[in-house]
C-alpha atoms as a PDB file:
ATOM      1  CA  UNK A   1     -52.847  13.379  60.893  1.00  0.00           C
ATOM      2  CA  UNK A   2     -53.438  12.145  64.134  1.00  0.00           C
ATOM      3  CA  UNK A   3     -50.800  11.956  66.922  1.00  0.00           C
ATOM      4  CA  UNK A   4     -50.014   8.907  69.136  1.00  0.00           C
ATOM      5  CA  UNK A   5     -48.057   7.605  71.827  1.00  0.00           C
ATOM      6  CA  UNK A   6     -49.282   9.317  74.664  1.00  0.00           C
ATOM      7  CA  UNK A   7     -45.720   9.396  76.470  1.00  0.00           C
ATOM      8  CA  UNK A   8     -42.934  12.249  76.722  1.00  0.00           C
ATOM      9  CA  UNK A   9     -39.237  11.218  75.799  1.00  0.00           C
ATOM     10  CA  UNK A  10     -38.275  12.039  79.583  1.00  0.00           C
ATOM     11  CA  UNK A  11     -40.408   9.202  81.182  1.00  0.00           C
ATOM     12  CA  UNK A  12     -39.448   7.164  78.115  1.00  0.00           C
ATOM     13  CA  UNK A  13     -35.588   7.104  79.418  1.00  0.00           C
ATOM     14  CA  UNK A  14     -36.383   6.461  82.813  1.00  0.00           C
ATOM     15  CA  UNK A  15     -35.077   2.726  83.266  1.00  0.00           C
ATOM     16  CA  UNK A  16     -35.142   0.886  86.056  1.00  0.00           C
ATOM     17  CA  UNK A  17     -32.048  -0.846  87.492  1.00  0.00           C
ATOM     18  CA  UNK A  18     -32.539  -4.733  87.743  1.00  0.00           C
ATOM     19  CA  UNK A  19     -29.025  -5.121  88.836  1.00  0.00           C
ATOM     20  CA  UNK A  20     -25.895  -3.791  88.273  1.00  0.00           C
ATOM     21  CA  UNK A  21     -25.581  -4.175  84.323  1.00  0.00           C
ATOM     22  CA  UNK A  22     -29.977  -4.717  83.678  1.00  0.00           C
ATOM     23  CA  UNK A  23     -32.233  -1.957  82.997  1.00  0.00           C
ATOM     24  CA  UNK A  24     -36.121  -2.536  82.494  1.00  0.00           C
ATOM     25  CA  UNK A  25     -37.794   0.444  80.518  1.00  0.00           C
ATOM     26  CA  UNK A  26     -41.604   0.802  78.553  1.00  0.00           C
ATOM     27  CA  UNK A  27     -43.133   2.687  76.059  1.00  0.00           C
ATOM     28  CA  UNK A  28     -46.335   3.726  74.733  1.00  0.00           C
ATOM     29  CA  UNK A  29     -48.505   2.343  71.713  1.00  0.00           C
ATOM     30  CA  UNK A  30     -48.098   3.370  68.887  1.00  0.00           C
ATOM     31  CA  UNK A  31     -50.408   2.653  65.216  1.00  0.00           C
ATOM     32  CA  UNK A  32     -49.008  -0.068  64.036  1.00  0.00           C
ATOM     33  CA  UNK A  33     -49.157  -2.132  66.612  1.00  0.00           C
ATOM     34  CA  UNK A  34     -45.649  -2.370  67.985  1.00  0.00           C
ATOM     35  CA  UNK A  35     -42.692  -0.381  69.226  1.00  0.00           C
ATOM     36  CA  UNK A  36     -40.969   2.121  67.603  1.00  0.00           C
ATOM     37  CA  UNK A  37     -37.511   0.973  66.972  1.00  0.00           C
ATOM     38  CA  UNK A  38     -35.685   4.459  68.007  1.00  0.00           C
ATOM     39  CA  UNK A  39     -37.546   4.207  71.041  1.00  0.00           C
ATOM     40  CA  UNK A  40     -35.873   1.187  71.317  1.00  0.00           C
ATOM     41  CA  UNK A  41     -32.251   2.197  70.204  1.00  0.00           C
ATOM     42  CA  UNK A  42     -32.844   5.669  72.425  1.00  0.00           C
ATOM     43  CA  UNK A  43     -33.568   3.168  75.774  1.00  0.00           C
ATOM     44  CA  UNK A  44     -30.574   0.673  74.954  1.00  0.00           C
ATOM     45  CA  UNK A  45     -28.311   3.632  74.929  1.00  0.00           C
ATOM     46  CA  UNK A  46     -29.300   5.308  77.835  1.00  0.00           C
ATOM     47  CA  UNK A  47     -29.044   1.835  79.604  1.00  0.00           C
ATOM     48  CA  UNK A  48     -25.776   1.480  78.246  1.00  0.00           C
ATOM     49  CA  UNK A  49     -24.690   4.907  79.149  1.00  0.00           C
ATOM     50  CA  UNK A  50     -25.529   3.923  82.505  1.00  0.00           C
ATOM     51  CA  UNK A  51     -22.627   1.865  82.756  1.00  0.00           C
ATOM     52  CA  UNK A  52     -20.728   4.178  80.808  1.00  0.00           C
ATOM     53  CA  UNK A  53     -17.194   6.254  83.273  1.00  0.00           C
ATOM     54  CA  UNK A  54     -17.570   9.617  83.153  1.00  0.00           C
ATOM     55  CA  UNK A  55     -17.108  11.924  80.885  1.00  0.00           C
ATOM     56  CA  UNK A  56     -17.301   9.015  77.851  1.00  0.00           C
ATOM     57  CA  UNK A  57     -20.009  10.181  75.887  1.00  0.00           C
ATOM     58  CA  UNK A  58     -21.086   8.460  73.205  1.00  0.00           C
ATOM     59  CA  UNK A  59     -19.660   8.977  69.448  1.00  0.00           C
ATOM     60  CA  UNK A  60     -21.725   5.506  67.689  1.00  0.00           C
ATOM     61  CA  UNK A  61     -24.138   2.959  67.638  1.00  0.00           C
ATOM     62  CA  UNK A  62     -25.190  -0.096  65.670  1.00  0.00           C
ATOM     63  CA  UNK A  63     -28.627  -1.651  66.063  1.00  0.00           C
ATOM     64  CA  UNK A  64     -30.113  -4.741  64.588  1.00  0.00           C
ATOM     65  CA  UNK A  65     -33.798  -4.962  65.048  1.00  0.00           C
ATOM     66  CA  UNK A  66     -34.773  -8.430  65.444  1.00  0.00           C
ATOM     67  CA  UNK A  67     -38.654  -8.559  66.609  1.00  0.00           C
ATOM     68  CA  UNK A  68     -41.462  -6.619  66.621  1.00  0.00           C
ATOM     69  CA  UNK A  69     -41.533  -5.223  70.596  1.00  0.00           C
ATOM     70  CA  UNK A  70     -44.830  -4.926  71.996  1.00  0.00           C
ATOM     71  CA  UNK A  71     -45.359  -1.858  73.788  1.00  0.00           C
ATOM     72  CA  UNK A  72     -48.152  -4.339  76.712  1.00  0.00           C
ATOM     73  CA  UNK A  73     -44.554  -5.716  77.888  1.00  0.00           C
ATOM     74  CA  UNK A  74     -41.824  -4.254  80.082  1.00  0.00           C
ATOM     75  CA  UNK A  75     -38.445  -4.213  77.725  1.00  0.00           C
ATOM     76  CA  UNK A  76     -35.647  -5.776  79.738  1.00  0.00           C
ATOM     77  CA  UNK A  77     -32.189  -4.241  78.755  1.00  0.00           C
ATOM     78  CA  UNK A  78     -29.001  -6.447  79.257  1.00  0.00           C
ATOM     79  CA  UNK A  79     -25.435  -4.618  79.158  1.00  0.00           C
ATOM     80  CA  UNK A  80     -21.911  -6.126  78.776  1.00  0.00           C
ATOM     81  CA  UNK A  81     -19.111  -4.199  79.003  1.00  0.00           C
ATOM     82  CA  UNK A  82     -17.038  -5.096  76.707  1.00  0.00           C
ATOM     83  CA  UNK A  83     -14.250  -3.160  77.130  1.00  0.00           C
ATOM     84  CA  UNK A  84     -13.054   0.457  79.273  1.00  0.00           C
ATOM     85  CA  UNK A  85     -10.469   1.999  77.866  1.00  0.00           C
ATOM     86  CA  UNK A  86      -8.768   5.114  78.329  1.00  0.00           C
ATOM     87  CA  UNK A  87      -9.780   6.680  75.574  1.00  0.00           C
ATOM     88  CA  UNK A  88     -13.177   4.489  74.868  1.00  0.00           C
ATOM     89  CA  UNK A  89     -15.562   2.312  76.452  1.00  0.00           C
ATOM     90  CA  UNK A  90     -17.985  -0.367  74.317  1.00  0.00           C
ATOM     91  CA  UNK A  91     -20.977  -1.830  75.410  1.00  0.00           C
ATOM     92  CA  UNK A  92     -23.339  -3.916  74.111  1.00  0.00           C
ATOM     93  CA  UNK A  93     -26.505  -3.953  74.645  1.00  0.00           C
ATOM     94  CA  UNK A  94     -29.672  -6.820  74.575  1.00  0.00           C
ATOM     95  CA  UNK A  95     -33.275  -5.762  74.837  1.00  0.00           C
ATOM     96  CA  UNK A  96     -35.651  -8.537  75.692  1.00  0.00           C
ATOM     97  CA  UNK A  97     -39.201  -9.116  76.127  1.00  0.00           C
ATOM     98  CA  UNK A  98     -41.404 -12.299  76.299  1.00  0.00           C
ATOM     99  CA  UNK A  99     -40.832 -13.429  72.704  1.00  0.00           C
ATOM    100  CA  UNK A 100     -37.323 -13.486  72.884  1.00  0.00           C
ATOM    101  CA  UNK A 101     -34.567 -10.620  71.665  1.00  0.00           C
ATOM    102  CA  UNK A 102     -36.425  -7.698  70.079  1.00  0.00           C
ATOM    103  CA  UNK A 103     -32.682  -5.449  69.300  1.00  0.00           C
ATOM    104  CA  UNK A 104     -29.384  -5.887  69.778  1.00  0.00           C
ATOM    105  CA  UNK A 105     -27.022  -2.908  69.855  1.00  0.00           C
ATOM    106  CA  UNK A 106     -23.472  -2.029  70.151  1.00  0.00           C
ATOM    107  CA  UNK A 107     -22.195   0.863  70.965  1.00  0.00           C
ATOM    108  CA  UNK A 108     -18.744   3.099  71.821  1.00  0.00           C
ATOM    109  CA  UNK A 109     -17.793   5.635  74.141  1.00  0.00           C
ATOM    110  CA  UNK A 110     -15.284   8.230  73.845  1.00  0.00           C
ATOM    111  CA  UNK A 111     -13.795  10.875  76.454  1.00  0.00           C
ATOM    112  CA  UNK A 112     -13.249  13.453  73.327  1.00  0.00           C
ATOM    113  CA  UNK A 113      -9.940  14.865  72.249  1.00  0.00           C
ATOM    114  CA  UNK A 114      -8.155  17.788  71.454  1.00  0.00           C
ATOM    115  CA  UNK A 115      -7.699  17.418  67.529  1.00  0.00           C
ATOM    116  CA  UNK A 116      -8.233  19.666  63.950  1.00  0.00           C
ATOM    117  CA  UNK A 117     -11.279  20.614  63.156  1.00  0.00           C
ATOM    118  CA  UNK A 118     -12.049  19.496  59.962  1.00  0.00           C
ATOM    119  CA  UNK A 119     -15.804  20.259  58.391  1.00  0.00           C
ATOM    120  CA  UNK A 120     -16.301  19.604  54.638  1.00  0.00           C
ATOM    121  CA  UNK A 121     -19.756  19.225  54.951  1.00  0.00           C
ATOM    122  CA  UNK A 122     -22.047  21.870  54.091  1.00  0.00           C
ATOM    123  CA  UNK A 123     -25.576  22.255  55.294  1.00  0.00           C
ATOM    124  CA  UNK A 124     -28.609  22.427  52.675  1.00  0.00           C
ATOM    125  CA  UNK A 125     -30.753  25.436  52.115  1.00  0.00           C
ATOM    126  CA  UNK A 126     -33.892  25.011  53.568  1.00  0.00           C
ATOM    127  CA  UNK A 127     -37.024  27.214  55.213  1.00  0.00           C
ATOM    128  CA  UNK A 128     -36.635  27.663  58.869  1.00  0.00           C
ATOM    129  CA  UNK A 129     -39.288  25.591  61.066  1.00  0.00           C
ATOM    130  CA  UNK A 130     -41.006  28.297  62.017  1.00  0.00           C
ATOM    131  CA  UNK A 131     -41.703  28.586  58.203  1.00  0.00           C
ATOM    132  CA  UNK A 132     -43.776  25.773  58.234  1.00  0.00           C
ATOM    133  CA  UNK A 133     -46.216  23.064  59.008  1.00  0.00           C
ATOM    134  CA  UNK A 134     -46.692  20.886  61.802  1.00  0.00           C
ATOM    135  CA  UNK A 135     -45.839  17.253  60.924  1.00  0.00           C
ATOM    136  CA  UNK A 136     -44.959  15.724  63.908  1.00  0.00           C
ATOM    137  CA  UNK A 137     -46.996  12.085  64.643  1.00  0.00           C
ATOM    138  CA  UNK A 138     -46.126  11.631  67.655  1.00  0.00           C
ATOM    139  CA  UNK A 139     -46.239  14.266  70.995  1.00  0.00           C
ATOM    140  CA  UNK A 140     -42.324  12.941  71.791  1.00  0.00           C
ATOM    141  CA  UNK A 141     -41.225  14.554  68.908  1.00  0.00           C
ATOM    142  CA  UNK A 142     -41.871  17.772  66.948  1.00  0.00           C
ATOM    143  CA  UNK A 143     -41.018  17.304  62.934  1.00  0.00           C
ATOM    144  CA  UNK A 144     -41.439  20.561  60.243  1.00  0.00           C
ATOM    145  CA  UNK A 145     -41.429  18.424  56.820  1.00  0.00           C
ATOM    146  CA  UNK A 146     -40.104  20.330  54.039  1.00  0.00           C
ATOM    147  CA  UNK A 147     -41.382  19.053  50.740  1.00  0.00           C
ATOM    148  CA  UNK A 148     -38.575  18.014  47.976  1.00  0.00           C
ATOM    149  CA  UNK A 149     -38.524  17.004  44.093  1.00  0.00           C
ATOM    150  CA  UNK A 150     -37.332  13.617  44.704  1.00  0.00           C
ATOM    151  CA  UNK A 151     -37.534  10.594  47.312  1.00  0.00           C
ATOM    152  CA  UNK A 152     -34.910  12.092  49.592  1.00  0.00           C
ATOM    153  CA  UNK A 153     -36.364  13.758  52.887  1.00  0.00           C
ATOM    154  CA  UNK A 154     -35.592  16.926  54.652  1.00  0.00           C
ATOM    155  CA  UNK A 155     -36.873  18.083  57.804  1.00  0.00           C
ATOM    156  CA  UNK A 156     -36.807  20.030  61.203  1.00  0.00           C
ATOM    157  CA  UNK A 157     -36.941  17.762  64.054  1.00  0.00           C
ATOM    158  CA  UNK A 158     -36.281  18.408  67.607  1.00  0.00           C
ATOM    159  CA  UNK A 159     -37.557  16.377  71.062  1.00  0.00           C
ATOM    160  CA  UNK A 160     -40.157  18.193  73.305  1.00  0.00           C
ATOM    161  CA  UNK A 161     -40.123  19.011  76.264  1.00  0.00           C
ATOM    162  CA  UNK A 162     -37.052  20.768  78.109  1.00  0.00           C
ATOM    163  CA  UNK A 163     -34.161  18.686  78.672  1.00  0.00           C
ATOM    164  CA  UNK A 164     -31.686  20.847  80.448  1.00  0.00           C
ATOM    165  CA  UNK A 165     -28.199  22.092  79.662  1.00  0.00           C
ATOM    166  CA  UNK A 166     -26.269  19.596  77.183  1.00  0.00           C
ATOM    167  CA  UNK A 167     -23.196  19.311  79.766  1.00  0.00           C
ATOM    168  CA  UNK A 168     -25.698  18.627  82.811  1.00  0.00           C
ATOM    169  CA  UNK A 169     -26.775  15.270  80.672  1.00  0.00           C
ATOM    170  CA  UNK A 170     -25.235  14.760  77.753  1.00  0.00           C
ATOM    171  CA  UNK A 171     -26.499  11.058  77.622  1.00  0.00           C
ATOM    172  CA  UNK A 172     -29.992  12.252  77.585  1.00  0.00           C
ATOM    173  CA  UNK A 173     -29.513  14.169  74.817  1.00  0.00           C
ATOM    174  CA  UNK A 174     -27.640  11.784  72.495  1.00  0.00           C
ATOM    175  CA  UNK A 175     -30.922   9.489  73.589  1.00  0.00           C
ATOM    176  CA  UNK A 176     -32.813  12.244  71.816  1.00  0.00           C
ATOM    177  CA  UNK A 177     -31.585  12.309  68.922  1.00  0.00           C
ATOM    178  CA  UNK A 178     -31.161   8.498  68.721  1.00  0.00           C
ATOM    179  CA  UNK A 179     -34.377   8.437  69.002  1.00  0.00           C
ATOM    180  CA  UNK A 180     -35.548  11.480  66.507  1.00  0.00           C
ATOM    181  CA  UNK A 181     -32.992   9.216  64.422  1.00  0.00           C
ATOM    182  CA  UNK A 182     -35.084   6.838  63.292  1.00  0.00           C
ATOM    183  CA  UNK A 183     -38.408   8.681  62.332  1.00  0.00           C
ATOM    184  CA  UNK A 184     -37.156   9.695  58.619  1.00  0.00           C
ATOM    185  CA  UNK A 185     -34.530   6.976  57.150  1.00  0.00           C
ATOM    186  CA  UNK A 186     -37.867   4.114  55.805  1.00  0.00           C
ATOM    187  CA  UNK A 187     -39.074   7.120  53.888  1.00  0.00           C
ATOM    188  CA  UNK A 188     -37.022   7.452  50.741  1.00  0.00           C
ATOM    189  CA  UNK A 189     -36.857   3.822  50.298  1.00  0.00           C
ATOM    190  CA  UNK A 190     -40.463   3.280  50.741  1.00  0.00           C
ATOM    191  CA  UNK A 191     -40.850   6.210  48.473  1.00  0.00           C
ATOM    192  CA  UNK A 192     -38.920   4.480  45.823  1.00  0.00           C
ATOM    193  CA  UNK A 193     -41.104   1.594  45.820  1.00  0.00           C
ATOM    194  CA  UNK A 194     -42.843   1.150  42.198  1.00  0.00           C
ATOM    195  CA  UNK A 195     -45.775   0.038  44.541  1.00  0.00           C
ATOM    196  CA  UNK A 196     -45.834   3.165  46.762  1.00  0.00           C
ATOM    197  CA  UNK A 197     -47.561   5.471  44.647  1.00  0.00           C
ATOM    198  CA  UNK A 198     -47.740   9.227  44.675  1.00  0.00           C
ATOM    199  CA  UNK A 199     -49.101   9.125  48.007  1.00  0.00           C
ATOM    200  CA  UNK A 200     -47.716  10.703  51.001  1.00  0.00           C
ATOM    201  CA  UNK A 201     -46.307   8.262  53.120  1.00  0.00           C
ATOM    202  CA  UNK A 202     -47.801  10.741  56.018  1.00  0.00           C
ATOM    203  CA  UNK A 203     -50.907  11.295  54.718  1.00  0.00           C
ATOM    204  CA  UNK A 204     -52.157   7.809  53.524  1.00  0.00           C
ATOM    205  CA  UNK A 205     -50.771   5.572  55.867  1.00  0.00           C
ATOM    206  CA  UNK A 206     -53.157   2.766  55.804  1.00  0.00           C
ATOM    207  CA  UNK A 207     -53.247   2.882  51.934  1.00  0.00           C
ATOM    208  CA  UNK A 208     -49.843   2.312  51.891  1.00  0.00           C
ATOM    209  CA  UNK A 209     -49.401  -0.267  54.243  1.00  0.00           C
ATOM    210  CA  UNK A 210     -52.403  -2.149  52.399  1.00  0.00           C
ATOM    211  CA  UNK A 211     -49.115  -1.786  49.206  1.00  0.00           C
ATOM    212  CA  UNK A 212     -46.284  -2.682  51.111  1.00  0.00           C
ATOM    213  CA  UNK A 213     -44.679  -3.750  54.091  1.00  0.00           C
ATOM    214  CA  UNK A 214     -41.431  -1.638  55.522  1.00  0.00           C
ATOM    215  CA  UNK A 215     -39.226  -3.211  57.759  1.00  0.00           C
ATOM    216  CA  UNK A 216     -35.669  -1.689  59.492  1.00  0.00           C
ATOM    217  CA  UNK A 217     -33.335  -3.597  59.440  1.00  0.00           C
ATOM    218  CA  UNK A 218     -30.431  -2.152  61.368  1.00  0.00           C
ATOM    219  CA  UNK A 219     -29.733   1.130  62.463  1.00  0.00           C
ATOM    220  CA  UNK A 220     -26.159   3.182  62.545  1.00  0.00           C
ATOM    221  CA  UNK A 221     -25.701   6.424  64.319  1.00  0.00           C
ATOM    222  CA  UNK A 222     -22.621   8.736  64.425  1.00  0.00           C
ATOM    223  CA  UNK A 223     -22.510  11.544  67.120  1.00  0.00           C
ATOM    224  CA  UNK A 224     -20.333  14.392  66.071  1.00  0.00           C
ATOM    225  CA  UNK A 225     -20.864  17.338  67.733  1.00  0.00           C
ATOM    226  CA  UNK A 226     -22.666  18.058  71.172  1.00  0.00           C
ATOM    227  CA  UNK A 227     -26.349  18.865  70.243  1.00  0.00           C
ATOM    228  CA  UNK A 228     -29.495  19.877  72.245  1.00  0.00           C
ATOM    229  CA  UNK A 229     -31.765  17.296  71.466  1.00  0.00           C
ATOM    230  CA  UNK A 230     -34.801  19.647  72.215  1.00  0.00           C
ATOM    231  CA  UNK A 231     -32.950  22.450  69.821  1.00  0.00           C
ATOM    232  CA  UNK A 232     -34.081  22.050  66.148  1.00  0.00           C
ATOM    233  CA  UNK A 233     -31.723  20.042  63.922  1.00  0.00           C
ATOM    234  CA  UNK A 234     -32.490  19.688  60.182  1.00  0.00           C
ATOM    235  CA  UNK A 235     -32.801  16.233  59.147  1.00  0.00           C
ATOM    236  CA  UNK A 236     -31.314  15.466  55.174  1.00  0.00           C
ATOM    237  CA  UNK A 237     -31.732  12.029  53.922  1.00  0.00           C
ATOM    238  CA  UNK A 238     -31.356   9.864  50.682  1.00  0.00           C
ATOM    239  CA  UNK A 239     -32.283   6.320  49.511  1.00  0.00           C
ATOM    240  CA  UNK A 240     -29.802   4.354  47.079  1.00  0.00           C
ATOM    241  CA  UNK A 241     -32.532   2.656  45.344  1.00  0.00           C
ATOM    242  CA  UNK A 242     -33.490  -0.698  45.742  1.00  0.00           C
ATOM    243  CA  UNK A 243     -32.231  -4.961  45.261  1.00  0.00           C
ATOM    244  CA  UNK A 244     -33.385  -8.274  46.695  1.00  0.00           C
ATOM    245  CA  UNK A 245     -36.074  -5.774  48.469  1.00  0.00           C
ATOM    246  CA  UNK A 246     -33.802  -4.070  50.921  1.00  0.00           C
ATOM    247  CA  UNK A 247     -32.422  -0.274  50.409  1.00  0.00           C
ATOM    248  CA  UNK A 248     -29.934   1.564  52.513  1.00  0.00           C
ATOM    249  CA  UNK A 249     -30.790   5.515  53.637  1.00  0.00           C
ATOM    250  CA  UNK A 250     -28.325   7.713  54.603  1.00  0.00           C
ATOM    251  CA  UNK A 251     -28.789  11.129  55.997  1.00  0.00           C
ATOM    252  CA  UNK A 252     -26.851  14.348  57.905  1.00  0.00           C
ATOM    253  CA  UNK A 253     -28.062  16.669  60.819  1.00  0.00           C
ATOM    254  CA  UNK A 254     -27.689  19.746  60.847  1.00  0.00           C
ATOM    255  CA  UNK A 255     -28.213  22.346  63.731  1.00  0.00           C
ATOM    256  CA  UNK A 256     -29.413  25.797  63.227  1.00  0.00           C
ATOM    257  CA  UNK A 257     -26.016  27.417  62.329  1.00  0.00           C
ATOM    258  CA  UNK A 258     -25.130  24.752  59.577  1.00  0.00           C
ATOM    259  CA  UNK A 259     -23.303  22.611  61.771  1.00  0.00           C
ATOM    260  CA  UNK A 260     -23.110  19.122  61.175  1.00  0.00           C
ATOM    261  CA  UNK A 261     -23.760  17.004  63.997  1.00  0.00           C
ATOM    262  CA  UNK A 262     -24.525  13.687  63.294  1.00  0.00           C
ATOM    263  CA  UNK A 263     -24.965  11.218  61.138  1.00  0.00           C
ATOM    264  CA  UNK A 264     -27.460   8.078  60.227  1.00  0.00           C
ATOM    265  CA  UNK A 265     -27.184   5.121  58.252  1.00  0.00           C
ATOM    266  CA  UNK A 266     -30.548   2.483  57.909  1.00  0.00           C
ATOM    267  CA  UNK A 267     -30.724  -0.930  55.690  1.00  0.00           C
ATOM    268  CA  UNK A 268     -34.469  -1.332  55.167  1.00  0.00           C
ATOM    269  CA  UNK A 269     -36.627  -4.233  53.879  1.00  0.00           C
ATOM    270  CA  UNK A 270     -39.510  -2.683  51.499  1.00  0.00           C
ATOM    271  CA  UNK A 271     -41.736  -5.656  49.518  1.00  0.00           C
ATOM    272  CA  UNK A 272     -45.070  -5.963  48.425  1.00  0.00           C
ATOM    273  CA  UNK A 273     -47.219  -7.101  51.140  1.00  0.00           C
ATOM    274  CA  UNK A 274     -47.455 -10.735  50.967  1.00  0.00           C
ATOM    275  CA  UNK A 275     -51.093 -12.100  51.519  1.00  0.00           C
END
């Protein structure tokens, strides 16, 4: 499968300041002609950490995806600060380009709190990513797919590159896995398609977009725990099937000791491509 976007995540989050609360980042290309939305969601965060008071780190986002970006054009990133707090700070976020609003985002800050620790949640049984294949599509991030009975996904994921300590820039690596965030959640509901076929939705890309045409939606991240974003987390998702052509995915990280650190939520729109 070949690999594009000829860009590493560092360079992606450098933004630059257009005044106090206006960020202007780019990206590569990428196959299907536009932007990839958690490059998208990754940038708006990072601008909106930016205006973020130490130590708030961020503990959610919510994305709608409005346009297609185009990755020719500069992406102009508009904060308001909606509120500081002292406990949490919330920001939301416009990215622009020519054709109008491509995303808008909102998202909240927290300082963190001493509190129970509480963790349900266990962490599925799965080869380790040294155990298998290379299925990454993109040199920004490196993905071990591990193949499942069903439409739900499960996979290693991790940003490359070296990102430094987690408490030297935490932002920058809750941008990481925002933007590892949205590689996987289109899958199962795609998969679930009676138009999708047994092909791989890796393998036969242009067959299946000849089928069907995937949209996101909107996009909702929950940050748990601190996480490397160039450490491997294990990606588990699910679909919850399918009505007036959208279907919501849900999935859990896990890192490499079975702790779960975040959490993703995607509405997508998956119909037969209309001619």
């Amino acid at each position: 499968m070949r690999k594009t976007g000829r860009m590493d995540f560092a360079t992606m989050m450098e933004l630059e300041r257009h005044g106090a609360d206006t960020f202007v980042g780019t990206g590569p290309a990428y196959p299907w002609g536009g932007l990839y939305g958690g490059q998208i969601v990754a940038q708006a965060l990072r601008a909106a950490g930016h205006t973020a008071p130490e130590p708030f780190v961020p503990h959610s986002l919510h994305a709608y995806f409005i346009r297609p970006g185009d990755h020719t054009e500069p992406i102009r990133f508009e904060v308001e600060r909606l509120r500081d707090g002292r406990s949490f700070a919330t920001r939301q976020v416009i990215a622009r380009q020519s054709n109008g609003a491509i995303l808008t985002m909102i998202s909240s800050f927290h300082t963190g709190e001493d509190s129970p620790i509480v963790t349900p949640v266990v962490a599925p049984t799965a080869p380790r990513p040294d155990e298998l294949a290379d299925t990454s599509w993109t040199p920004a991030i490196e993905r071990r797919s591990i193949p499942t009975d069903d439409t739900g996904q499960l996979a290693w994921m991790r940003i490359v590159g070296d990102l430094g300590p987690f408490e030297a820039d935490p932002m920058l690596h809750c941008c990481g896995l925002a933007y590892a965030s949205d590689d996987l959640p289109a899958e199962p509901i795609a998969m679930s398609h009676p138009d999708h076929g047994d092909r791989s939705w890796d393998e036969q890309p242009d067959e299946r977009q000849s089928q069907l045409m995937i949209v996101s939606l909107d996009h909702a991240l929950w940050f748990h725990r601190p996480h490397r974003a160039d450490a491997w987390h294990l990606e588990q998702l699910d679909g919850s099937g399918l009505l007036d052509a959208r279907g919501l995915a849900r999935g859990r990280f896990f890192d490499t000791d079975g702790n779960h650190v975040a959490s993703v939520a995607q509405e997508v729109l998956a119909r037969k491509r209309r001619r």
